[in-house]
N, C-alpha and C. Protein backbone atom coordinates (compact mmCIF):
# COMPACT_ATOMS: atom_id res chain seq x y z
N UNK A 1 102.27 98.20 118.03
CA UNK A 1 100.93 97.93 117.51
C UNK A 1 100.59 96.47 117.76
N UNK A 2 99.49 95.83 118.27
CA UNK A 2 98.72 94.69 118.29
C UNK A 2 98.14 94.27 117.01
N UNK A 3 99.04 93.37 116.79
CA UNK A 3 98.90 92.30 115.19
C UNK A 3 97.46 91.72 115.34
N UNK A 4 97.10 91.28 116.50
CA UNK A 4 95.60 90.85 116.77
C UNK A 4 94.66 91.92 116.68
N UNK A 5 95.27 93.18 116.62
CA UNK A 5 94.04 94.17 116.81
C UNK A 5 93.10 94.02 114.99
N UNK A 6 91.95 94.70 115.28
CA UNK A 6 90.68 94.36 114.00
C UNK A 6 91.57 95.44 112.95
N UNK A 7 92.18 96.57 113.31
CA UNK A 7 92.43 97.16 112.34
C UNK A 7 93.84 96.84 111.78
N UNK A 8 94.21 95.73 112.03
CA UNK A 8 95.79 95.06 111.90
C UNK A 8 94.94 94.20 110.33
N UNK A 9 94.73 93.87 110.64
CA UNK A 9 93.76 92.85 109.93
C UNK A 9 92.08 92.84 109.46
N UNK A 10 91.92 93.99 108.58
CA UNK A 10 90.35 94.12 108.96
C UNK A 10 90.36 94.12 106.84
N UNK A 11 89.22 94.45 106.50
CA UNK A 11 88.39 94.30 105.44
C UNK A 11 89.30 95.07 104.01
N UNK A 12 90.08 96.03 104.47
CA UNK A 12 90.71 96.91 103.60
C UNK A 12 92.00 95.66 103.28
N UNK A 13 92.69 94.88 104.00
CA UNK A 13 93.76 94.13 103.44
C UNK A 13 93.09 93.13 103.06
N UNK A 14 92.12 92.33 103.61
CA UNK A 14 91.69 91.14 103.17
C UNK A 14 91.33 91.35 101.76
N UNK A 15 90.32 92.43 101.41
CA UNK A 15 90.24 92.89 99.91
C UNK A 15 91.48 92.35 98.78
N UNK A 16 92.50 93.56 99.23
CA UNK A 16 93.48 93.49 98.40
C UNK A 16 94.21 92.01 98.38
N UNK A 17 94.32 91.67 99.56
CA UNK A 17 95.25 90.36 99.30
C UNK A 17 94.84 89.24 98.71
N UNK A 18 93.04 88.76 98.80
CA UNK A 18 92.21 88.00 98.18
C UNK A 18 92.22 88.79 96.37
N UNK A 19 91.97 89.63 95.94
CA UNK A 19 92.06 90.35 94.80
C UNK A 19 93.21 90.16 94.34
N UNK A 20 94.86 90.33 94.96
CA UNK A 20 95.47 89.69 94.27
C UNK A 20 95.95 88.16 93.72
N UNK A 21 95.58 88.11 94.98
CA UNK A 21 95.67 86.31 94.81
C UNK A 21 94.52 85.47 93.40
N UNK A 22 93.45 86.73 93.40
CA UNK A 22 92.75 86.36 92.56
C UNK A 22 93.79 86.65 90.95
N UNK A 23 94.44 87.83 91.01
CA UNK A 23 94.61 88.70 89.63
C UNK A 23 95.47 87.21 89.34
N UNK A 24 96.50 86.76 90.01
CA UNK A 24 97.47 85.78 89.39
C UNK A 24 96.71 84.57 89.45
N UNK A 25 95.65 83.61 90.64
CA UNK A 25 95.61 82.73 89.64
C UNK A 25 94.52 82.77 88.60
N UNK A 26 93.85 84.19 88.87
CA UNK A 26 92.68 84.00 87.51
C UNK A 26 91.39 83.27 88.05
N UNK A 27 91.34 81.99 88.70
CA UNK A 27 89.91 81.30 89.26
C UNK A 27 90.27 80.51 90.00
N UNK A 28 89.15 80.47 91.06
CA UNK A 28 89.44 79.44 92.13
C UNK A 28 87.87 78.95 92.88
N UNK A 29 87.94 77.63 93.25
CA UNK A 29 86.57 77.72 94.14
C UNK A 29 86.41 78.31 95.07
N UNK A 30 85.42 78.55 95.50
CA UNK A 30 85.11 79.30 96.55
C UNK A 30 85.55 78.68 98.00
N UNK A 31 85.57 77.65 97.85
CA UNK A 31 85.86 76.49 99.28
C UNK A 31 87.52 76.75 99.36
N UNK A 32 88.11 76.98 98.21
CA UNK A 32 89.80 76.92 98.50
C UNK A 32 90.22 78.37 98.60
N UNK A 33 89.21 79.45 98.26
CA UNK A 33 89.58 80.99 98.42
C UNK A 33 89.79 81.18 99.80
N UNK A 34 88.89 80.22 101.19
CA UNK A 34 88.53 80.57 102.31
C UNK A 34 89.62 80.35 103.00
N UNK A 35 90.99 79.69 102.52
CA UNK A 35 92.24 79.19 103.03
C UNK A 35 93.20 80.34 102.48
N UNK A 36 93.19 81.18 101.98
CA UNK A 36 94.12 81.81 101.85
C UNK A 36 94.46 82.86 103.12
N UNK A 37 93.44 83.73 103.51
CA UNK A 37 94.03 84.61 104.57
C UNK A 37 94.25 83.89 106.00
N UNK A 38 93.70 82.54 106.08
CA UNK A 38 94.55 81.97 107.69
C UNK A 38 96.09 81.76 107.38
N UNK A 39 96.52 81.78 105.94
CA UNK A 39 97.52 81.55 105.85
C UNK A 39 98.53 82.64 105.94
N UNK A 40 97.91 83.66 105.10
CA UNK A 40 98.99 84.96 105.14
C UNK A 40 98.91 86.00 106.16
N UNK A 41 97.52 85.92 106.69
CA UNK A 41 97.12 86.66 107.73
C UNK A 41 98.06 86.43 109.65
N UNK A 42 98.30 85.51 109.06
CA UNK A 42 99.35 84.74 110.24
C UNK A 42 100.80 84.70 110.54
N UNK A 43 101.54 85.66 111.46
CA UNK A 43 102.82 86.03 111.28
C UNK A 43 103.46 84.84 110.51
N UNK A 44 103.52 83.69 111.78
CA UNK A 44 104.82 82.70 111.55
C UNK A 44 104.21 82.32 110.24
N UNK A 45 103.26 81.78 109.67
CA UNK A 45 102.77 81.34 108.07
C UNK A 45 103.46 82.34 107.25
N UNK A 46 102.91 83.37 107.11
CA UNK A 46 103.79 84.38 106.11
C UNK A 46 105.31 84.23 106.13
N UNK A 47 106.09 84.31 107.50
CA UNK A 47 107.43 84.32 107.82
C UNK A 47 107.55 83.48 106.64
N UNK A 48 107.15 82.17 106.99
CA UNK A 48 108.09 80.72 106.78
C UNK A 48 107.54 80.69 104.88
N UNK A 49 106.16 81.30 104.35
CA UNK A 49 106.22 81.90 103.06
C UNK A 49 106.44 82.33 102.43
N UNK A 50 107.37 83.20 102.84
CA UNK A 50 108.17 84.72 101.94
C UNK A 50 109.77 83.80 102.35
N UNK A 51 109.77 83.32 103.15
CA UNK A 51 111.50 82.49 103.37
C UNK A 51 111.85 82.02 101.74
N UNK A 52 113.52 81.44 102.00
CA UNK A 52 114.13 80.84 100.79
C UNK A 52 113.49 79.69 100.55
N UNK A 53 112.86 79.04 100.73
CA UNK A 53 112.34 77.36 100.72
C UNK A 53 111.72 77.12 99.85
N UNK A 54 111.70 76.80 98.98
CA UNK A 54 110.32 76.55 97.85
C UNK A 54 109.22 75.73 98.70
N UNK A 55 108.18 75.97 98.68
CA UNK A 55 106.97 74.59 99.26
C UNK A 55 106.16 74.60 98.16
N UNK A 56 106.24 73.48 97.49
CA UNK A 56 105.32 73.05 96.41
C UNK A 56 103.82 72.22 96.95
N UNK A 57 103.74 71.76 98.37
CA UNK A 57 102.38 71.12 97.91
C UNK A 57 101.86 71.96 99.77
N UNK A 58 100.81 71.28 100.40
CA UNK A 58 100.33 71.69 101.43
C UNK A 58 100.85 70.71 102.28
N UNK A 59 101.17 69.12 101.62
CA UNK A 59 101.81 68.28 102.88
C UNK A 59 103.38 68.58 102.78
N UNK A 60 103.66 69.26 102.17
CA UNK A 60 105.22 69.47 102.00
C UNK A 60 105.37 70.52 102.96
N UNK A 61 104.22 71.30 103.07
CA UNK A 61 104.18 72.90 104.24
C UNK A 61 104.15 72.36 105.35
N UNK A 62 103.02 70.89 105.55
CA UNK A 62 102.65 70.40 107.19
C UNK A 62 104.08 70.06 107.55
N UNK A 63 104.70 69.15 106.52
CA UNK A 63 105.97 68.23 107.32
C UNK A 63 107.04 69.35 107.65
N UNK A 64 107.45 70.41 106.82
CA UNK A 64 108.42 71.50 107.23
C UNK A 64 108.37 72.51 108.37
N UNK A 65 106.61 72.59 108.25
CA UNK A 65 106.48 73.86 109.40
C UNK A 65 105.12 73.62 109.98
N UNK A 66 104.98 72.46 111.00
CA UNK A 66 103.80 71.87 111.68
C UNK A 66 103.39 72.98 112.57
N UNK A 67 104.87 73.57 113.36
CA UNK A 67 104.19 74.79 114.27
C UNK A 67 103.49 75.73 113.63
N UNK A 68 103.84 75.87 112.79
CA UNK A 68 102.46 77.12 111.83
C UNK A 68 101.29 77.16 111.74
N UNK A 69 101.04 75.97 111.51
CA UNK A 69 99.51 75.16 111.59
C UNK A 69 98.76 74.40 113.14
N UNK A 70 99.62 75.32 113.96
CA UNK A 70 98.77 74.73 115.37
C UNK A 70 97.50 75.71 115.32
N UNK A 71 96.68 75.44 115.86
CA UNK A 71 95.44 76.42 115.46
C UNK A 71 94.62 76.62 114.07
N UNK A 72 95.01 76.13 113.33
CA UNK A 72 94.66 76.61 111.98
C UNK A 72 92.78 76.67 111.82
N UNK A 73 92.16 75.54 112.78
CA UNK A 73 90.62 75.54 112.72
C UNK A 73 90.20 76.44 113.01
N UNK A 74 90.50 77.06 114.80
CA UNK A 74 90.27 78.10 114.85
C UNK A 74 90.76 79.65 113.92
N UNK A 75 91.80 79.82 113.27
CA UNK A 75 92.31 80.68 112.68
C UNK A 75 91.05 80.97 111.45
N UNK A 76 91.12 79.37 110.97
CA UNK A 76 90.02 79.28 109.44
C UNK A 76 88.97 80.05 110.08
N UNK A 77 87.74 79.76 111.22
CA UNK A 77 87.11 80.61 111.23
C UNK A 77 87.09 82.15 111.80
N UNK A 78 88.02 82.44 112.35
CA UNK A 78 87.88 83.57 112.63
C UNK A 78 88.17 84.90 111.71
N UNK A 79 88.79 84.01 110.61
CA UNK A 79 89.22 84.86 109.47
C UNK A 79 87.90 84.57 108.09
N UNK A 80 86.92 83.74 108.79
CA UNK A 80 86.01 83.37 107.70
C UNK A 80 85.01 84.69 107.34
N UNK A 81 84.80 85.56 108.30
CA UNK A 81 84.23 86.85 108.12
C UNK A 81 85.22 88.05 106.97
N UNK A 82 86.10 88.03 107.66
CA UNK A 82 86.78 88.79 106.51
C UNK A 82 87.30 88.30 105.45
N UNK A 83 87.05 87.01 105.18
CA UNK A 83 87.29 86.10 103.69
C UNK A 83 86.09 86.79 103.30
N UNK A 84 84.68 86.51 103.96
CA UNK A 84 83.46 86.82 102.79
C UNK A 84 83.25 87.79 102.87
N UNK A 85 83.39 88.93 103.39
CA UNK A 85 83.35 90.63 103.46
C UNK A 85 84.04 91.08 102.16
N UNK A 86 85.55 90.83 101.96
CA UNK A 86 86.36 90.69 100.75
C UNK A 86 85.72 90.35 99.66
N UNK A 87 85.28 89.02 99.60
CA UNK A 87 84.87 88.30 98.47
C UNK A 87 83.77 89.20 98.20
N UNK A 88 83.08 89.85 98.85
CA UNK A 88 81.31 90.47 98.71
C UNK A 88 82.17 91.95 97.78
N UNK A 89 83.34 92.33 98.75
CA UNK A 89 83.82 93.53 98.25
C UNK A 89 83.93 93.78 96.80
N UNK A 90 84.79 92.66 96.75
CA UNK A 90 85.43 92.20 95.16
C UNK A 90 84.46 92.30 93.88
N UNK A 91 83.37 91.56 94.95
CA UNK A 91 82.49 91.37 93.86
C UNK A 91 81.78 92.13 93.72
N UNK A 92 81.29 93.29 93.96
CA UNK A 92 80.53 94.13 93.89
C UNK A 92 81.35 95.22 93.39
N UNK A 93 82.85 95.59 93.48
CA UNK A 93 83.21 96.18 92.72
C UNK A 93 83.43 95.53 91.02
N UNK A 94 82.58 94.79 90.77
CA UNK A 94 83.05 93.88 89.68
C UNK A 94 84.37 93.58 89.35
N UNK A 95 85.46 93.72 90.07
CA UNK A 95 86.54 92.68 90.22
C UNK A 95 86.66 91.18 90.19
N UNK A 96 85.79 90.81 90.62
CA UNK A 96 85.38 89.52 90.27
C UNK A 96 83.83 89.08 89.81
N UNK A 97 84.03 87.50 89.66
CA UNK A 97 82.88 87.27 89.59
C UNK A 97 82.90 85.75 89.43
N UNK A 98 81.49 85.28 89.54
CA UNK A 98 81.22 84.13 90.46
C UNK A 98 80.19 83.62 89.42
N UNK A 99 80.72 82.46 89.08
CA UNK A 99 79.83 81.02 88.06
C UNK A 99 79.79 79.77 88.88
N UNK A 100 78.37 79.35 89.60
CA UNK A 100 78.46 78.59 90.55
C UNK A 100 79.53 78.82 91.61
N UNK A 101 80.13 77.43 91.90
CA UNK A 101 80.86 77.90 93.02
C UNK A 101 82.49 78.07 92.88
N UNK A 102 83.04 78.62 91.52
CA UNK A 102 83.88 79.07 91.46
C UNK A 102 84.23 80.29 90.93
N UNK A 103 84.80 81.44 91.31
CA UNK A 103 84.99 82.91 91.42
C UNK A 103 86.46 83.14 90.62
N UNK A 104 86.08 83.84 89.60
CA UNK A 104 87.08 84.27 88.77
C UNK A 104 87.60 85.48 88.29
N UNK A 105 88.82 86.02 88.36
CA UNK A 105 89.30 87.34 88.21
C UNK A 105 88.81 88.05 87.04
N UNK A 106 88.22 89.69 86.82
CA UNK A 106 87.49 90.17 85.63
C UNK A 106 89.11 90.94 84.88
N UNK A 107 89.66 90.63 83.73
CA UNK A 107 90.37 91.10 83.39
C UNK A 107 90.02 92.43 82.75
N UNK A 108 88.44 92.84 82.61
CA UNK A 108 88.41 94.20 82.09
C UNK A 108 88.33 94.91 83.16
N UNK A 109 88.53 94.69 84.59
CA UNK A 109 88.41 95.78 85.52
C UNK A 109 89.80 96.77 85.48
N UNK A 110 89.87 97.74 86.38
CA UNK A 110 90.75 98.75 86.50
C UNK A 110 91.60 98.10 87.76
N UNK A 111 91.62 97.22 88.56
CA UNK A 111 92.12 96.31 89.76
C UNK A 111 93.78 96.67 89.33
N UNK A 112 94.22 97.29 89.53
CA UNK A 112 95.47 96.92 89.11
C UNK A 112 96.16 96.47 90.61
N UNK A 113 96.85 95.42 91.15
CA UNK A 113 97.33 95.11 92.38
C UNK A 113 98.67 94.98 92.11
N UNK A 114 99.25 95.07 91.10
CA UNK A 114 100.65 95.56 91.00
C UNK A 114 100.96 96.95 91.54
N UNK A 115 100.11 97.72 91.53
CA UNK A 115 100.65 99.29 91.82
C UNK A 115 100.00 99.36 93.15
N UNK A 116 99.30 98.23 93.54
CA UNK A 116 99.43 98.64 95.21
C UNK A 116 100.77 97.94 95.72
N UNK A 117 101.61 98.01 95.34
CA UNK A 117 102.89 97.73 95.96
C UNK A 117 103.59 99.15 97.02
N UNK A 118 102.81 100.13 95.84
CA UNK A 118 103.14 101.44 96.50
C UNK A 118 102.38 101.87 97.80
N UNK A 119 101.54 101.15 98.40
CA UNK A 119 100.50 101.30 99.43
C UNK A 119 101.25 100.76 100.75
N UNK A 120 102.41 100.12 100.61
CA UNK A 120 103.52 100.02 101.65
C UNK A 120 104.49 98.47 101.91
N UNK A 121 104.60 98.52 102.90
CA UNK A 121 105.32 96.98 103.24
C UNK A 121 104.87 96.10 103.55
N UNK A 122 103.93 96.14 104.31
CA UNK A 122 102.88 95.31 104.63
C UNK A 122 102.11 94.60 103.35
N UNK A 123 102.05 95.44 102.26
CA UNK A 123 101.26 94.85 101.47
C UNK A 123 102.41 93.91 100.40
N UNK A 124 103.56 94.41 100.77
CA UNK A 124 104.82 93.83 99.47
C UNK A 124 104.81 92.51 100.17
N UNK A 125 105.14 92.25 101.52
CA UNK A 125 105.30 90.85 102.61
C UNK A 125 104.16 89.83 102.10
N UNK A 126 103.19 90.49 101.96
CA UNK A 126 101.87 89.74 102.06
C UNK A 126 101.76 89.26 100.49
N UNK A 127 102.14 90.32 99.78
CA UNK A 127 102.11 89.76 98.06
C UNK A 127 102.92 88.99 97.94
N UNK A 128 104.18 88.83 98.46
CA UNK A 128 105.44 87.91 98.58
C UNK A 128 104.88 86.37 98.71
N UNK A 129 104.16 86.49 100.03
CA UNK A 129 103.28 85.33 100.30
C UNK A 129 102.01 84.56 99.86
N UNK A 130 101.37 85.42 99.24
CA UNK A 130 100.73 84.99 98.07
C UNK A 130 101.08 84.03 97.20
N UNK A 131 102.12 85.14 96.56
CA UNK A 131 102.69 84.26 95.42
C UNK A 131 103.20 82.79 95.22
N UNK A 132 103.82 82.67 97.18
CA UNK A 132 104.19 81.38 97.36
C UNK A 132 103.52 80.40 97.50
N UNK A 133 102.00 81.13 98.11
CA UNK A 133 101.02 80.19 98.51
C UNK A 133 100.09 79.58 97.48
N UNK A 134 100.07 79.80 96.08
CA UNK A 134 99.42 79.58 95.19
C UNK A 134 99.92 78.14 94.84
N UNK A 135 101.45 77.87 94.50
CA UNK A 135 101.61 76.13 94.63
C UNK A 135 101.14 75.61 95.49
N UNK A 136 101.14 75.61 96.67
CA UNK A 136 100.63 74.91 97.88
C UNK A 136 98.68 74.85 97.33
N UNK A 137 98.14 75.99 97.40
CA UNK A 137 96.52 75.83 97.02
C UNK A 137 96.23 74.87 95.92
N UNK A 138 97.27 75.30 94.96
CA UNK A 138 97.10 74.40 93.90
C UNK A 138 97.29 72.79 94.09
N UNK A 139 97.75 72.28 95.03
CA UNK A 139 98.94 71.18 95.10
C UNK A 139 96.94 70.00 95.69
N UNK A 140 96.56 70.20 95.83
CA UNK A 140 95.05 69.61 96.59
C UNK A 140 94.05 69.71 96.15
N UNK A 141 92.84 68.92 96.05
CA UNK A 141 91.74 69.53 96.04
C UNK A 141 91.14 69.93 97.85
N UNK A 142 89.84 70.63 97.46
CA UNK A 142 89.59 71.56 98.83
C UNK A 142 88.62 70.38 100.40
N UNK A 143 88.74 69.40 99.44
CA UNK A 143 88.37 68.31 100.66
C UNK A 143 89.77 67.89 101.18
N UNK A 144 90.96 67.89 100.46
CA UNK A 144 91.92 67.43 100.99
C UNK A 144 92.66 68.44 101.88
N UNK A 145 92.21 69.87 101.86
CA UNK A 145 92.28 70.21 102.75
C UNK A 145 91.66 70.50 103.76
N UNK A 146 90.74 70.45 103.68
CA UNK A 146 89.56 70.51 105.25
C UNK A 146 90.66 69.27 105.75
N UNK A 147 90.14 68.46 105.18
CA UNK A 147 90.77 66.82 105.81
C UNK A 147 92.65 67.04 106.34
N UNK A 148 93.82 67.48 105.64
CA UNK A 148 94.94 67.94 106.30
C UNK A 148 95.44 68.67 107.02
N UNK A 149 94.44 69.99 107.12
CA UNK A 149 94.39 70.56 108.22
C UNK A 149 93.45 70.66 109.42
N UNK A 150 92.51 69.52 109.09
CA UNK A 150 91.71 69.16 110.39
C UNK A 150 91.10 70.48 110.54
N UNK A 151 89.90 71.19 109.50
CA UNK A 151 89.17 71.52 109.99
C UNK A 151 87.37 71.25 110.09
N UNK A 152 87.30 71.41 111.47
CA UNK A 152 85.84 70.71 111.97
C UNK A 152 85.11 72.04 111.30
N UNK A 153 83.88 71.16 110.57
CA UNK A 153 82.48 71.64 109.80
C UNK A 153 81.12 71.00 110.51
């Protein structure tokens, strides 16, 4: 199968993986939501995310694993469609919801993203990586990352 192909990567995972990322941290701006799937959506990123290593900040990720982040501008946008397809998803299933420009998980929804564990491997890898990637999101604000990973606006 072609990891690049649209249905490798299309609107049905971005959903879930943005939704969970939402369920654990609860709220995030909208500017730092748009960094999550270049990250997990990306073999070697996930690899080196789900690994033994703890990475606590985003310059602690650049200095350990620079090859990960070759491309990342282009990656950010090409994954910027299925960031806001997701986010539109989310939100319209009232899974989330949005106060200015930060978007926060609805704890009275039915979302349960623990029991999509059962939906396969792909989705356990990717929750794996999540989980790791939430210190790193947290570790910045979202100008400091445009600005560390050099992406042009």
């Amino acid at each position: 199968m072609n990891k690049n192909n649209f249905n490798y990567n299309n609107e049905a995972i971005a959903t879930m993986a943005l939704g969970y990322f939402l369920h654990l941290k609860q709220e995030i701006e909208l500017s730092k939501i748009l960094f999550v799937l270049p990250f997990i959506l990306h073999e070697p990123c996930l690899k080196k995310l789900k690994g033994t290593s703890i990475i606590r900040s985003l310059e602690e990720f650049i200095i350990k694993s620079p090859e990960t982040l070759m491309g990342f501008n282009s990656r950010y946008f090409n994954y910027l469609p299925l960031a806001i397809n997701g986010i539109t998803i989310l939100k319209e299933a009232e899974i989330i919801y949005a106060i200015e420009d930060v978007l926060y998980f609805n704890n009275n929804t039915e979302f349960d993203p623990i029991n999509s564990f059962t939906i396969g491997s792909r989705a356990k890898q990717l929750f794996r990586g999540i989980e790791q990637l939430i210190p790193i999101i947290n570790s910045d604000s979202s100008a400091s990352f445009y600005l560390k990973l050099k992406i042009t606006l």
